[in-house]
C-alpha atoms as a PDB file:
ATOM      1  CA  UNK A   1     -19.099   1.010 -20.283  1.00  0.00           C
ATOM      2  CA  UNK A   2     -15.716   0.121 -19.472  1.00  0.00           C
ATOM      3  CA  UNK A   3     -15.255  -2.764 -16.585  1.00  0.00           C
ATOM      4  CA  UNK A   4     -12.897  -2.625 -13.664  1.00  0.00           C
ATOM      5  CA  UNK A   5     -12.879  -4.756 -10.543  1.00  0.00           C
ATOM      6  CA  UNK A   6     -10.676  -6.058  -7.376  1.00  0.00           C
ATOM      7  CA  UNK A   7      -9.647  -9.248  -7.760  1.00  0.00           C
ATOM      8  CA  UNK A   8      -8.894 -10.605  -4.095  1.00  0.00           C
ATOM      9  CA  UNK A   9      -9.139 -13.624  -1.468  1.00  0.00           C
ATOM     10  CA  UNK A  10     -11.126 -12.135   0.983  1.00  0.00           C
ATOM     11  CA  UNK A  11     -12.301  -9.248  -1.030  1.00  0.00           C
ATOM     12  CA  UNK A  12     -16.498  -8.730   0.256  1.00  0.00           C
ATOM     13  CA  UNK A  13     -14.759  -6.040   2.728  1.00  0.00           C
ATOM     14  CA  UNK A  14     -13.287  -4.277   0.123  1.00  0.00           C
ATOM     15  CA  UNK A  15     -14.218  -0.686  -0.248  1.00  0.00           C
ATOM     16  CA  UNK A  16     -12.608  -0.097  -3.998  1.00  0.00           C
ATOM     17  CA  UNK A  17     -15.774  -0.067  -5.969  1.00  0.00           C
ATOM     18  CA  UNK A  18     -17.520   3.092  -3.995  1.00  0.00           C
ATOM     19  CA  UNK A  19     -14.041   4.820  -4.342  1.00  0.00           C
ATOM     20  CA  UNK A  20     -13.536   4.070  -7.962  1.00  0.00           C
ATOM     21  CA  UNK A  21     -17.415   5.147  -8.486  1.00  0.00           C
ATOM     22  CA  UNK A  22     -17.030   8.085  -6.743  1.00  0.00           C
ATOM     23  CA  UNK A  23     -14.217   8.805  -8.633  1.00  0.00           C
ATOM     24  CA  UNK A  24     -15.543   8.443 -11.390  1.00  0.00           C
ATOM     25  CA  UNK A  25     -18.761  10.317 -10.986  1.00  0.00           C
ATOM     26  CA  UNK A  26     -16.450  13.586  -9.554  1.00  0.00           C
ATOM     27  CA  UNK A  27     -13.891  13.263 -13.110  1.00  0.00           C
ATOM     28  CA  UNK A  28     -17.350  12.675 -16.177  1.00  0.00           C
ATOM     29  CA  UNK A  29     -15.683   8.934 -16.641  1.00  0.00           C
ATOM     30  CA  UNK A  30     -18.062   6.259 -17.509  1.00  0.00           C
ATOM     31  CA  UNK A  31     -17.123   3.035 -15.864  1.00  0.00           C
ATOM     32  CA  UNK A  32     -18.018   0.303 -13.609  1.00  0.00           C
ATOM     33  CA  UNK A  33     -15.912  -1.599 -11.060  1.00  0.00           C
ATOM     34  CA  UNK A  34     -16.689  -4.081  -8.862  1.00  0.00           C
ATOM     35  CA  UNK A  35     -15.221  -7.085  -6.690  1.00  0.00           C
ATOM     36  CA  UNK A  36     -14.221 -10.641  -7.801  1.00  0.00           C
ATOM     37  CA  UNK A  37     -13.500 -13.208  -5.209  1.00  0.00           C
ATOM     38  CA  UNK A  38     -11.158 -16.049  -6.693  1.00  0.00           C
ATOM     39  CA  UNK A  39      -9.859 -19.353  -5.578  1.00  0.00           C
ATOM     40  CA  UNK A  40      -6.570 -19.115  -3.835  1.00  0.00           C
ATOM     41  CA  UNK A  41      -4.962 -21.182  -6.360  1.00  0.00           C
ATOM     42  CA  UNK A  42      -7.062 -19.663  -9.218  1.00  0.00           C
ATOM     43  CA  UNK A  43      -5.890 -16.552  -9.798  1.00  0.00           C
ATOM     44  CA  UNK A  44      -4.169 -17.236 -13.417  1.00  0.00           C
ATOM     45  CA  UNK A  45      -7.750 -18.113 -14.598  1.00  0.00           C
ATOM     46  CA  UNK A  46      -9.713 -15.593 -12.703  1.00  0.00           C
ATOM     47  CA  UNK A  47      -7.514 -13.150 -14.322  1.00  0.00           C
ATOM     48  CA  UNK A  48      -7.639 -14.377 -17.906  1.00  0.00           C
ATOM     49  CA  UNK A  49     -11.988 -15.132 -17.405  1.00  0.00           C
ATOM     50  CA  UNK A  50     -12.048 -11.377 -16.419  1.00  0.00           C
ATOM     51  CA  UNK A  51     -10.247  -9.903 -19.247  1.00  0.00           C
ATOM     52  CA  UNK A  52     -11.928 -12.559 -21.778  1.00  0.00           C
ATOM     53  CA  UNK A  53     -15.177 -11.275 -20.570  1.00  0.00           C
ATOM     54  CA  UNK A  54     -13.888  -7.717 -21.392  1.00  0.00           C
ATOM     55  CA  UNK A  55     -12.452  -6.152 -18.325  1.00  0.00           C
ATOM     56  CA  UNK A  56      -9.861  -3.342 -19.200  1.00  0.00           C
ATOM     57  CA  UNK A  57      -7.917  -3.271 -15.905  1.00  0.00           C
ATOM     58  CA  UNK A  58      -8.405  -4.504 -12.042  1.00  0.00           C
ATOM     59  CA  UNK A  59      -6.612  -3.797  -8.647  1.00  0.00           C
ATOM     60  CA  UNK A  60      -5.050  -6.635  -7.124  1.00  0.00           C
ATOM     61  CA  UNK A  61      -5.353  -7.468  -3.644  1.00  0.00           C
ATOM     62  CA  UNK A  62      -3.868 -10.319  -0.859  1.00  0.00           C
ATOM     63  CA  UNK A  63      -2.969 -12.475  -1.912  1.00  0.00           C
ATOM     64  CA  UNK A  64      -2.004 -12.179  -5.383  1.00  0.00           C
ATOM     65  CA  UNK A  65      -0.059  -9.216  -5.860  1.00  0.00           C
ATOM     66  CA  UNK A  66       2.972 -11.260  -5.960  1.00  0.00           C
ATOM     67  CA  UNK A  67       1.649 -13.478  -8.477  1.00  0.00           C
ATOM     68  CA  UNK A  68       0.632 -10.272 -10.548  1.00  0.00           C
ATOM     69  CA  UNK A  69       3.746  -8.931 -11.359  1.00  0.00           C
ATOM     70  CA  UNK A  70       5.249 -12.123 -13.745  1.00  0.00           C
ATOM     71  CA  UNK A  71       1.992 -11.913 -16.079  1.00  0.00           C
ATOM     72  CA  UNK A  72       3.186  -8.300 -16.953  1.00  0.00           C
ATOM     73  CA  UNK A  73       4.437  -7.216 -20.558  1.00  0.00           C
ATOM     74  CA  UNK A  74       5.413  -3.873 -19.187  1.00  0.00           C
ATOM     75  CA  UNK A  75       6.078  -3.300 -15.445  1.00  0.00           C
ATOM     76  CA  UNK A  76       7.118   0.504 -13.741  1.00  0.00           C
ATOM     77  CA  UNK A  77       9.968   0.972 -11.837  1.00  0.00           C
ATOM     78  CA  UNK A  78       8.317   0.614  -8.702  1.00  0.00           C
ATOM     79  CA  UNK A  79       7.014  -2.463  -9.456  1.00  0.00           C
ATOM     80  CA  UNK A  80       9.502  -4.457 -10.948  1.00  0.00           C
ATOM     81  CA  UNK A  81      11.729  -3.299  -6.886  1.00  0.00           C
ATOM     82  CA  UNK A  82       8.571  -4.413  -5.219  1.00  0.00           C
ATOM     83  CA  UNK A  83       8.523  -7.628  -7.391  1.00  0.00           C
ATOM     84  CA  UNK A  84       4.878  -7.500  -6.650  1.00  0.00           C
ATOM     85  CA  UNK A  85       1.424  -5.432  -8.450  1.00  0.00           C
ATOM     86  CA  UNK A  86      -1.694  -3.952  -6.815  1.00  0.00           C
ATOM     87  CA  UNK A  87      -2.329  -2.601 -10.587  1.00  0.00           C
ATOM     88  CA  UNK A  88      -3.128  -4.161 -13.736  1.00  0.00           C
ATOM     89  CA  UNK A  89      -3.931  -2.345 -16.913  1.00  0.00           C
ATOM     90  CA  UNK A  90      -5.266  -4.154 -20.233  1.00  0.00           C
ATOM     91  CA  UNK A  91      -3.769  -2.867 -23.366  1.00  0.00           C
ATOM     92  CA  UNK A  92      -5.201  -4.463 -26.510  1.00  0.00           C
ATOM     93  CA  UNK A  93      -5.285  -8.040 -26.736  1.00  0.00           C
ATOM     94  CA  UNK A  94      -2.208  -9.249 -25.079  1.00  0.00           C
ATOM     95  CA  UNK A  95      -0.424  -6.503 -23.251  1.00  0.00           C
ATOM     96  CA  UNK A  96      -0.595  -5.792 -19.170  1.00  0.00           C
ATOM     97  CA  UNK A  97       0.859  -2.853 -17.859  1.00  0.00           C
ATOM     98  CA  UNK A  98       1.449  -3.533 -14.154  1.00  0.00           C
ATOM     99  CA  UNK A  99       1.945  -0.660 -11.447  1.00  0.00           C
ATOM    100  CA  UNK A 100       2.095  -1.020  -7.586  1.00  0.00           C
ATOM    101  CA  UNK A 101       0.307   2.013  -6.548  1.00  0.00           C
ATOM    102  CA  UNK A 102       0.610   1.102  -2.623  1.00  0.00           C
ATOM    103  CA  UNK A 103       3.981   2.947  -1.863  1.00  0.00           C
ATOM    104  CA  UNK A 104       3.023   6.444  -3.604  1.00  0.00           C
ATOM    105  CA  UNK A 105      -0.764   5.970  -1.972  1.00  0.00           C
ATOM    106  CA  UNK A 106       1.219   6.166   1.636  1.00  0.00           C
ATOM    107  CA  UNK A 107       3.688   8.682   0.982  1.00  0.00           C
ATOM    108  CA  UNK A 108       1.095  11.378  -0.110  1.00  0.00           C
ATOM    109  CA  UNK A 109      -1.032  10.499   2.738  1.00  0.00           C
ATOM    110  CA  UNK A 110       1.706  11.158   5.153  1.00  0.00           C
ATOM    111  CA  UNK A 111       2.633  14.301   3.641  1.00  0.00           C
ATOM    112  CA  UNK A 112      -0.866  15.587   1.995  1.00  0.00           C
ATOM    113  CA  UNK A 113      -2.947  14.302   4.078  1.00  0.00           C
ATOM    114  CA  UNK A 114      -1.317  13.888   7.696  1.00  0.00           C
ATOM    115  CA  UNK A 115       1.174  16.544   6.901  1.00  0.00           C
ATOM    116  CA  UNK A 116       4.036  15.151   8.115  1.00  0.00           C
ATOM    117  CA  UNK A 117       7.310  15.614   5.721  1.00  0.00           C
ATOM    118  CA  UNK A 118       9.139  12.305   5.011  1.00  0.00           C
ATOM    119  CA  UNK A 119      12.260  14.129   4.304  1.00  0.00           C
ATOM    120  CA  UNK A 120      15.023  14.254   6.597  1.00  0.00           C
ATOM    121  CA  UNK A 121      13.257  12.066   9.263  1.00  0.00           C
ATOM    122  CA  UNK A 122      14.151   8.440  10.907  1.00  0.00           C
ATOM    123  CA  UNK A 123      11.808   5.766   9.954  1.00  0.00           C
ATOM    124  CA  UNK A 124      10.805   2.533  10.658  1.00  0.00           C
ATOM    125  CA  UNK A 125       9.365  -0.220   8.757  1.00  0.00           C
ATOM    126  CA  UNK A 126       7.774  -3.014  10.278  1.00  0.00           C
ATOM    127  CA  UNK A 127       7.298  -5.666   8.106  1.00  0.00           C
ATOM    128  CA  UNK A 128       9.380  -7.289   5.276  1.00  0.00           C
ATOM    129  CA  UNK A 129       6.347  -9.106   3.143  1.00  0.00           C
ATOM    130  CA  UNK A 130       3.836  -8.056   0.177  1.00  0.00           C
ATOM    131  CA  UNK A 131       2.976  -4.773   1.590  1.00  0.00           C
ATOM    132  CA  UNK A 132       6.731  -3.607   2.704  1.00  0.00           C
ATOM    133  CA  UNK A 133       7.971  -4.366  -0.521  1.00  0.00           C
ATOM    134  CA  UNK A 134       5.631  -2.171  -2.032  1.00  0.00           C
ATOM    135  CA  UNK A 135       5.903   1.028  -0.389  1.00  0.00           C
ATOM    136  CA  UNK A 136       9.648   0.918   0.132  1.00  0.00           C
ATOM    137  CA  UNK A 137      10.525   2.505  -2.927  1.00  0.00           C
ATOM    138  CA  UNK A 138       8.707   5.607  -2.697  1.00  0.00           C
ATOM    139  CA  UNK A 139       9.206   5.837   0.656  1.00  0.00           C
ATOM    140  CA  UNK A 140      13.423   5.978   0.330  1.00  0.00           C
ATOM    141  CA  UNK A 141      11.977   8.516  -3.243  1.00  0.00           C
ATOM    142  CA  UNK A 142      10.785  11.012  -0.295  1.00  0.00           C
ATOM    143  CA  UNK A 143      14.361  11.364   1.092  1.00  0.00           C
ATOM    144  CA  UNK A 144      13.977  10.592   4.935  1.00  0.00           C
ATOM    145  CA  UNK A 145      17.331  10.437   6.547  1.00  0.00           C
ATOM    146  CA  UNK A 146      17.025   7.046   8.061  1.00  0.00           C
ATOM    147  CA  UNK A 147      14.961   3.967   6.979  1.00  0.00           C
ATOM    148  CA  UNK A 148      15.284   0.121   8.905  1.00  0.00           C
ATOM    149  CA  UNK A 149      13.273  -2.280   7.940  1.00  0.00           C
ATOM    150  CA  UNK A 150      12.502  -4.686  10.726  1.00  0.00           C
ATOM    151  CA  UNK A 151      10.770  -8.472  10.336  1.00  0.00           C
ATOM    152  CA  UNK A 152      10.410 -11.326  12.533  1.00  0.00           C
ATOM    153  CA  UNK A 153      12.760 -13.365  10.303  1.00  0.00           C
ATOM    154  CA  UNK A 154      15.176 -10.840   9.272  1.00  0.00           C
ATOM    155  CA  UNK A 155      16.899 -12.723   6.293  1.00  0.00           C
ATOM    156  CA  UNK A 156      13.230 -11.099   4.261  1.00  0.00           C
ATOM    157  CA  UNK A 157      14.846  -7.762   5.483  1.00  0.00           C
ATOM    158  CA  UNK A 158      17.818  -7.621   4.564  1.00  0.00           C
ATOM    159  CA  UNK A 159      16.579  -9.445   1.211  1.00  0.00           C
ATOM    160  CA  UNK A 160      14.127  -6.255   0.624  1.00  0.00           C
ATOM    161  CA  UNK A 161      17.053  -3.556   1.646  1.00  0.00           C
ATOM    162  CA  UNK A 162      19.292  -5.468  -0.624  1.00  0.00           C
ATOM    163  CA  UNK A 163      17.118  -5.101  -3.770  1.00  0.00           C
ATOM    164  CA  UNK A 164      16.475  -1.506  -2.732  1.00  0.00           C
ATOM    165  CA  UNK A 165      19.945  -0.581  -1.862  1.00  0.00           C
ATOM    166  CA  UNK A 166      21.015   1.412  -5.320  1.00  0.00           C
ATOM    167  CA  UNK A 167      17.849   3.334  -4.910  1.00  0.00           C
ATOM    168  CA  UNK A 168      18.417   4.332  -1.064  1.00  0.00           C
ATOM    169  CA  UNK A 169      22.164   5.043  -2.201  1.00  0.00           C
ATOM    170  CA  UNK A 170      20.925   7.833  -5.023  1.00  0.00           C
ATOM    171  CA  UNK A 171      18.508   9.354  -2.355  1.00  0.00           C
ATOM    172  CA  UNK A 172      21.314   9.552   0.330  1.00  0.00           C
ATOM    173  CA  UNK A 173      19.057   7.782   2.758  1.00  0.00           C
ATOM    174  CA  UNK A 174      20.641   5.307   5.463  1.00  0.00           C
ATOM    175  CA  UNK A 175      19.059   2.204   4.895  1.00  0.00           C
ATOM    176  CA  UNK A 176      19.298  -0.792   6.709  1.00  0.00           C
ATOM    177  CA  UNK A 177      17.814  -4.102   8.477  1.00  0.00           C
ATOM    178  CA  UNK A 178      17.092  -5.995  11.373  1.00  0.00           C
ATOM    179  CA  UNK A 179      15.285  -8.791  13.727  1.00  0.00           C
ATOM    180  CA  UNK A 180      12.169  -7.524  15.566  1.00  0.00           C
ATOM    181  CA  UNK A 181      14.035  -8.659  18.973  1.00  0.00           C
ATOM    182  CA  UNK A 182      16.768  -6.319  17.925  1.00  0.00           C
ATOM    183  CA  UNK A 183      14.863  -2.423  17.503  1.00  0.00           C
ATOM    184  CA  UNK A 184      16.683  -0.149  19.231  1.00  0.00           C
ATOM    185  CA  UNK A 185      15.722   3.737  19.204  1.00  0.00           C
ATOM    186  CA  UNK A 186      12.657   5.899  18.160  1.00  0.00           C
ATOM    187  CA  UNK A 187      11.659   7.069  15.339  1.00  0.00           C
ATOM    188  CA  UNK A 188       9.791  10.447  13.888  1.00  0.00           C
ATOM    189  CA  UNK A 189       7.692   8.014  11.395  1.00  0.00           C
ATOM    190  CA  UNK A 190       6.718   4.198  12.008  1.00  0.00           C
ATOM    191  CA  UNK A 191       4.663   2.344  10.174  1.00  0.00           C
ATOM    192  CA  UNK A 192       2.746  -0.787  10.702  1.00  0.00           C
ATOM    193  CA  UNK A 193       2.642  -2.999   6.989  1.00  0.00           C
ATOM    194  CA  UNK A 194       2.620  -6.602   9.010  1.00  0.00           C
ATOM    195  CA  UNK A 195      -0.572  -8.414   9.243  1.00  0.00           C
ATOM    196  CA  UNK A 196      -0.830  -8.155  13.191  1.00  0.00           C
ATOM    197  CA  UNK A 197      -3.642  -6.300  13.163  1.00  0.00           C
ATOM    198  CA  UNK A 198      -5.335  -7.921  10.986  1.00  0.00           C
ATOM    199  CA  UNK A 199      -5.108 -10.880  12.880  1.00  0.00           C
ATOM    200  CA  UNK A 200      -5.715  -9.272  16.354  1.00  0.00           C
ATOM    201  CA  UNK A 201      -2.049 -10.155  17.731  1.00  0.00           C
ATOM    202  CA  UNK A 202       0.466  -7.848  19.392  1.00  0.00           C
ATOM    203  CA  UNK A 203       1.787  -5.105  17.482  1.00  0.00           C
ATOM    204  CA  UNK A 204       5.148  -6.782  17.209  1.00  0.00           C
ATOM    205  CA  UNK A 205       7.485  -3.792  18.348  1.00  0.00           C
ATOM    206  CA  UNK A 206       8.240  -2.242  21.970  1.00  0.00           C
ATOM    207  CA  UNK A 207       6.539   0.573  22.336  1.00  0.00           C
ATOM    208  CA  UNK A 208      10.104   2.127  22.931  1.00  0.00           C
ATOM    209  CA  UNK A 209       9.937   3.283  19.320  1.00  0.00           C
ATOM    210  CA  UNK A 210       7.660   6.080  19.815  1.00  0.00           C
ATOM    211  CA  UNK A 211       8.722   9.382  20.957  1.00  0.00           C
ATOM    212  CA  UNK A 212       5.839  12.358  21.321  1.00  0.00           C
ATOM    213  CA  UNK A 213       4.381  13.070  18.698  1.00  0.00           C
ATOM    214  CA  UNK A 214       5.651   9.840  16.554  1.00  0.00           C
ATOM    215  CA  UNK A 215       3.692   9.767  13.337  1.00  0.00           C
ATOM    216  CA  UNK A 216       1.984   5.432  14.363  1.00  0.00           C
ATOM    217  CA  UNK A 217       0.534   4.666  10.634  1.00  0.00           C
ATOM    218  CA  UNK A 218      -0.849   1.247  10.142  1.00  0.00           C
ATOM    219  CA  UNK A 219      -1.857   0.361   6.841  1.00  0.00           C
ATOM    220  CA  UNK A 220      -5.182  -1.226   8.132  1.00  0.00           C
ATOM    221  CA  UNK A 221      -8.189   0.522   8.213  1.00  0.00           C
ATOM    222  CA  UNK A 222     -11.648   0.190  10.630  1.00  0.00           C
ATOM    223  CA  UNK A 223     -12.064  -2.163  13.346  1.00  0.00           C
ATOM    224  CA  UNK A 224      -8.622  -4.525  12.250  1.00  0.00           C
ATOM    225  CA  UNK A 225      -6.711  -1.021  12.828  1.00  0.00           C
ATOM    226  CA  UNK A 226      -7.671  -0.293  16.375  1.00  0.00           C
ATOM    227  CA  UNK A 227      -5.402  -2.029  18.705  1.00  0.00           C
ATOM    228  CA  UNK A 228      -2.329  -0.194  16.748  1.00  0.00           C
ATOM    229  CA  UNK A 229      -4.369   2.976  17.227  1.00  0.00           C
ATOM    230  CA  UNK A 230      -4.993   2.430  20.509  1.00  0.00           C
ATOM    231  CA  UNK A 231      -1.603   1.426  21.093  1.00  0.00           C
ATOM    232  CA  UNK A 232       0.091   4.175  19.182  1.00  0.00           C
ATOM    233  CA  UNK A 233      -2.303   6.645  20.791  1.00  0.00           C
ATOM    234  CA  UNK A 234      -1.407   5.493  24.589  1.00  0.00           C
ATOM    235  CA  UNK A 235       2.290   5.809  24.115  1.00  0.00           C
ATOM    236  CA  UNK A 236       2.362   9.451  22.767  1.00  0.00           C
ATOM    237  CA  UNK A 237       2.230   9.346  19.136  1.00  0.00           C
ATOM    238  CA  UNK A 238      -0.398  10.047  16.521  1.00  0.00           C
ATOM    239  CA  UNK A 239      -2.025   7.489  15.272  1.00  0.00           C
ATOM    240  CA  UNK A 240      -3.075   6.855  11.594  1.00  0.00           C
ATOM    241  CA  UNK A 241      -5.203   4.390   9.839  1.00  0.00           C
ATOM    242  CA  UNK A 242      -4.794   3.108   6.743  1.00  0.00           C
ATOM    243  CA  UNK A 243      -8.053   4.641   5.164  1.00  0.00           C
ATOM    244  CA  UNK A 244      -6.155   7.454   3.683  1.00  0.00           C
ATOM    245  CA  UNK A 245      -3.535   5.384   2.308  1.00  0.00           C
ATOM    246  CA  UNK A 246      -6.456   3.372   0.464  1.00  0.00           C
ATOM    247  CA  UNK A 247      -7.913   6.429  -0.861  1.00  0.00           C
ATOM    248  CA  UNK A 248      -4.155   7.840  -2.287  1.00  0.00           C
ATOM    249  CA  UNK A 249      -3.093   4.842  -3.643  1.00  0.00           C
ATOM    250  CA  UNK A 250      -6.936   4.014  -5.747  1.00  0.00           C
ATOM    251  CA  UNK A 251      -6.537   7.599  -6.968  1.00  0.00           C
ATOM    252  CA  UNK A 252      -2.829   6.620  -8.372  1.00  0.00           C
ATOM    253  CA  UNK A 253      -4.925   3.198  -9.736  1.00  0.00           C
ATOM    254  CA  UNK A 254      -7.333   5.972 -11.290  1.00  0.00           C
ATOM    255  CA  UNK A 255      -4.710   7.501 -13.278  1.00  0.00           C
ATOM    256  CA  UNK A 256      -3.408   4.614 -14.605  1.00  0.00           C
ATOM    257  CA  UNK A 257      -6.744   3.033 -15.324  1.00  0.00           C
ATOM    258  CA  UNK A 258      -8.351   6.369 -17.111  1.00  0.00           C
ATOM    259  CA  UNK A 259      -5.310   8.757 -17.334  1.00  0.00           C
ATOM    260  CA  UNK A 260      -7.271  11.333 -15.243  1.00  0.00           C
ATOM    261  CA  UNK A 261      -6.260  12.350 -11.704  1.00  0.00           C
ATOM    262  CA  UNK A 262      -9.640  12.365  -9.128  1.00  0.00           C
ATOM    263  CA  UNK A 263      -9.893  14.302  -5.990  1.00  0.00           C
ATOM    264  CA  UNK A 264      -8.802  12.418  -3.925  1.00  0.00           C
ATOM    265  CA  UNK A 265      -8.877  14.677  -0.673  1.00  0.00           C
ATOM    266  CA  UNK A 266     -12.448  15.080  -1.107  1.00  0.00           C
ATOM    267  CA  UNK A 267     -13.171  11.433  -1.696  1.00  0.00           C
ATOM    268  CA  UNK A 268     -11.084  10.412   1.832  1.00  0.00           C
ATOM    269  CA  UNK A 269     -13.336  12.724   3.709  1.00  0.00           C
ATOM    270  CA  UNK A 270     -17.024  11.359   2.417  1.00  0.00           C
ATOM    271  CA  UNK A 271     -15.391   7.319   2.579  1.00  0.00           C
ATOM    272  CA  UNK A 272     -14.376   8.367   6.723  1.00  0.00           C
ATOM    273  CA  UNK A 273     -17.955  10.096   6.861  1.00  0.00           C
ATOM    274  CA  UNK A 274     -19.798   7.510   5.171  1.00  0.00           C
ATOM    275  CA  UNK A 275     -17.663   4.813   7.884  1.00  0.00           C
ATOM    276  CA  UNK A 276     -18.468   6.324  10.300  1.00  0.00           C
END
């Protein structure tokens, strides 16, 4: 039976393995995945003991998906903008093939799941770190009209926009940066990819960004998720949990991992049931 696994510091939470399984049992594939906690500064070895001990592929969690992306012999598109990998695939003996599944697992929950189109609309980005840089590429691939990327220290902005500004330029999308302090507007689409919830702090923009109906999605899910909810929810807009995004983007991991597509619809709706 092939081996999978999440390879994460903290990872117990993590609710990968009953997705993959469930995956799994829905598409006939005979696998088993589970979770592997590794020393912050061990991830090079965890890696290597996991594949020695015949794993074929793992997802990659905080806080290693930037250290992911180097140890790949082939990288997609979207990974090699993001500079960072929530995928890893083991090919043979020495190869890694390295996807970031995070940005394509958001934009099909907005629009498959939420169904809110991306195209056309003004967005906003909160958050320049691991988990912006991910899901900016196939966010600008959806076409909105208008993206800006805000961060408490904007030079990590305008670093990400910079690296992403060919791709925004072939989509036609208006794509930009700037300071927290410095948000001016609101937006049809906003979502949350800083750790504030996480940590229980503020969400770090005035709530002057909303308009009715403002699509809030944080990329947290459960109890680290409901101050933005709440938040989101008093203000106007409709709020979104990460959950779905979860979900998308494992089902994207799926693919790569077993080259078969699961329902992944289905599988959101028994993992919010089962959380319940």
């Amino acid at each position: 039976m092939d081996d999978y696994c999440v390879i994460g510091n903290p990872v117990q939470h993590s609710q990968s393995p009953w997705i993959h399984a469930r995956f799994a049992q829905l598409t006939g594939q005979q696998l088993s995945y589970g979770r592997r906690q590794i020393a912050l500064d061990g991830f090079v070895d965890g890696l290597r003991a996991f594949r020695l001990a015949g794993g074929k592929g793992c997802n990659i969690t905080v806080p290693f998906k930037f250290q992911a992306a180097p140890l790949a012999t082939a990288l997609t598109a979207r990974a090699g903008l993001a500079q960072a990998c929530n995928t890893l695939r083991f090919d043979g003996a020495a190869a890694v093939y390295a996807d970031n599944t995070d940005g394509v697992g958001l934009v099909s929950d907005i629009q498959h799941n939420a169904g809110v189109a991306l195209a056309g609309r003004d967005l906003l980005l909160i958050g320049a770190g691991g988990a912006a840089a991910g899901v900016l590429g196939p966010l600008i691939e959806a076409a909105p009209r208008r993206i800006l990327v805000v961060n408490r220290s904007p030079d990590k902005a305008e670093a990400l926009v910079r690296r992403h500004a060919t791709l925004a330029s072939r989509h036609g999308v208006e794509l930009a940066a700037a300071a927290l302090a410095d948000v001016q507007g609101a937006f049809d689409i906003v979502v949350n990819a800083t750790a504030s919830s996480l940590s229980g702090a503020a969400v770090p923009v005035p709530h002057t960004v909303l308009r009715p109906g403002t699509l809030a999605c944080d990329m947290m899910y459960g109890p680290a998720a409901n101050s933005f909810i709440e938040w989101a929810r008093s203000h106007g807009a409709v709020p979104r949990d990460g959950l779905g995004m979860l979900v998308e983007q494992a089902a994207e991991a799926f693919l790569v991992f077993r080259g078969v597509r699961p329902p992944s619809a289905q599988v959101l709706s028994e993992l919010r049931e089962r959380l319940r």
